[in-house]
C-alpha atoms as a PDB file:
ATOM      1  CA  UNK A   1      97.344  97.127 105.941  1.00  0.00           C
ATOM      2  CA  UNK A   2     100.451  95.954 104.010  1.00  0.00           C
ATOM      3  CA  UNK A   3     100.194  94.789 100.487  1.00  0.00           C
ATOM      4  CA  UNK A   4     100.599  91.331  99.902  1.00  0.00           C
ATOM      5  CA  UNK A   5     103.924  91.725  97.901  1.00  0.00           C
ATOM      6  CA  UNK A   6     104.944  94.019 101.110  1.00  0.00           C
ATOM      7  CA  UNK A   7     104.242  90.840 103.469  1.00  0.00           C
ATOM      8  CA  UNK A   8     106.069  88.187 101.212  1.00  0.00           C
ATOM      9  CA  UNK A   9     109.128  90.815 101.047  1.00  0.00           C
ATOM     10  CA  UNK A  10     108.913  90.585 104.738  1.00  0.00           C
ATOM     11  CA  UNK A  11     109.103  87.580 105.305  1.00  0.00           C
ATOM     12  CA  UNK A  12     111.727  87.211 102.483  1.00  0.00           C
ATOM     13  CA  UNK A  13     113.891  89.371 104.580  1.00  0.00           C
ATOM     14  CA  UNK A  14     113.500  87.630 107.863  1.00  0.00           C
ATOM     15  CA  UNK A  15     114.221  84.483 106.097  1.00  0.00           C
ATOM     16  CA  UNK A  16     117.730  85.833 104.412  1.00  0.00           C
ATOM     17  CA  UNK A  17     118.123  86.714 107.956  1.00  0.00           C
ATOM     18  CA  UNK A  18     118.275  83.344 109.280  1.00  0.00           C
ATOM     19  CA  UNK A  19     120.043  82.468 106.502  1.00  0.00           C
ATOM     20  CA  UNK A  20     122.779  84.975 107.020  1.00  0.00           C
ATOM     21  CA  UNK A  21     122.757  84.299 111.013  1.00  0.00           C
ATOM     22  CA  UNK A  22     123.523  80.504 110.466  1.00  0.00           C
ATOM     23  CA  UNK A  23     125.699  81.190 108.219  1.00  0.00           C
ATOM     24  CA  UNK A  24     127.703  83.534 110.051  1.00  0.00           C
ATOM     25  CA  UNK A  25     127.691  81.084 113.189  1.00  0.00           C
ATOM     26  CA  UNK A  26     129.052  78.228 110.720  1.00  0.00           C
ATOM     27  CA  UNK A  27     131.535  80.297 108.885  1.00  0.00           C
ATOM     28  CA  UNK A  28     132.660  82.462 111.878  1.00  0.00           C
ATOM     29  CA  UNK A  29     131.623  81.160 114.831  1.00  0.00           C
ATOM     30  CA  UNK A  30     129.686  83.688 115.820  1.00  0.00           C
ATOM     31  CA  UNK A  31     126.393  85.782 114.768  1.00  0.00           C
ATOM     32  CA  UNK A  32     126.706  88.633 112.694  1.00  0.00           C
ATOM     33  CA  UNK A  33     125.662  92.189 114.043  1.00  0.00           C
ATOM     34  CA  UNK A  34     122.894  94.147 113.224  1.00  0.00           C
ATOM     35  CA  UNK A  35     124.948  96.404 111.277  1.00  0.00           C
ATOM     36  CA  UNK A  36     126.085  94.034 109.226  1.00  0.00           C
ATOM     37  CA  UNK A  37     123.309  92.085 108.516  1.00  0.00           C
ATOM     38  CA  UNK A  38     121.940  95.116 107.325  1.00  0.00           C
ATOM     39  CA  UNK A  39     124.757  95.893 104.947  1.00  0.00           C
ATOM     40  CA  UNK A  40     124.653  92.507 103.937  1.00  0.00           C
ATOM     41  CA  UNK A  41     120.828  92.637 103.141  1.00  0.00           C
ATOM     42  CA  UNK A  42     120.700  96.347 101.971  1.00  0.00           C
ATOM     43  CA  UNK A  43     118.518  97.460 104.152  1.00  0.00           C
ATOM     44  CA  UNK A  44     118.172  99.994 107.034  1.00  0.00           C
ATOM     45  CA  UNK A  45     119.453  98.877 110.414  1.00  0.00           C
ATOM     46  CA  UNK A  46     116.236  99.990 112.126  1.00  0.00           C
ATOM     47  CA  UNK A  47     114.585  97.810 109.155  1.00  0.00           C
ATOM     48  CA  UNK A  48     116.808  94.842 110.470  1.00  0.00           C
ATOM     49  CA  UNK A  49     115.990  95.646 114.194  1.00  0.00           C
ATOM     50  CA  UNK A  50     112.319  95.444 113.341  1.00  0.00           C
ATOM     51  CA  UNK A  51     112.797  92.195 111.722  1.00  0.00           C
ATOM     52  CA  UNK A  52     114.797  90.932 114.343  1.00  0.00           C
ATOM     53  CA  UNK A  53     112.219  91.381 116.548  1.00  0.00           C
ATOM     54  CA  UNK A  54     109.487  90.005 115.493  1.00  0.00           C
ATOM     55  CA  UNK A  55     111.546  87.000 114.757  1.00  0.00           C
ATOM     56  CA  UNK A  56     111.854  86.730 118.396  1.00  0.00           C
ATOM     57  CA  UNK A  57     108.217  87.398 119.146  1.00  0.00           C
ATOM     58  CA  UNK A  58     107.651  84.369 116.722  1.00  0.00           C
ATOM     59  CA  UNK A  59     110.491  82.167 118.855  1.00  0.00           C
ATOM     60  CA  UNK A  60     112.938  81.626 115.791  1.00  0.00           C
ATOM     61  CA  UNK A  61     115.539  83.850 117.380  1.00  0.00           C
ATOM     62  CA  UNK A  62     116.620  85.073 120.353  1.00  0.00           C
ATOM     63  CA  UNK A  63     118.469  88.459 120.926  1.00  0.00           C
ATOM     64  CA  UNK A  64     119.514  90.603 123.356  1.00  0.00           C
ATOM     65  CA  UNK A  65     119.075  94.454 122.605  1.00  0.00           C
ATOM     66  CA  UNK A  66     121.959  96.545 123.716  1.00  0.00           C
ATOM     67  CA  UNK A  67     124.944  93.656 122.928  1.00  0.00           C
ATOM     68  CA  UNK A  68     126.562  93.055 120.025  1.00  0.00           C
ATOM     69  CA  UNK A  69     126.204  89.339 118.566  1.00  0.00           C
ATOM     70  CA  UNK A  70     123.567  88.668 120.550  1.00  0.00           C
ATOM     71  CA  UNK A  71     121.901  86.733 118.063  1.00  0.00           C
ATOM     72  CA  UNK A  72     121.198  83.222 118.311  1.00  0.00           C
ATOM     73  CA  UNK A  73     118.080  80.804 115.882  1.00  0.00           C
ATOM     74  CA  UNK A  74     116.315  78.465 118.255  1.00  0.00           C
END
């Protein structure tokens, strides 16, 4: 089981991910990708992938694997 400081960095992440998605949408106009929301956050892309998914299994997001700013908070 996770450590307690490895759950709250978790869910740090997935919150600077929201953050960064909105952002993106309001700056941009559209979502980032998962590339570069993992540059952004310094993290691994398949770190970002996780994260994105379980922010979908928890209904904040929804995503569709495969294409490219596909992201989109609910």
């Amino acid at each position: 089981m996770p450590s307690p400081e490895g759950l709250e960095n978790a869910a740090q992440r997935r919150e600077k991910i929201m953050l960064a998605v909105h952002v993106s949408v309001s700056d941009n106009g559209y979502p980032p990708t998962l590339r570069e929301l993992a540059d952004t956050l310094g993290v691994s892309r398949r770190q970002i992938a996780k994260d994105v998914n379980r922010l979908a299994r928890d209904g904040l997001i929804t995503h569709s694997p495969g294409l490219a700013r596909s992201l989109r908070i609910l």
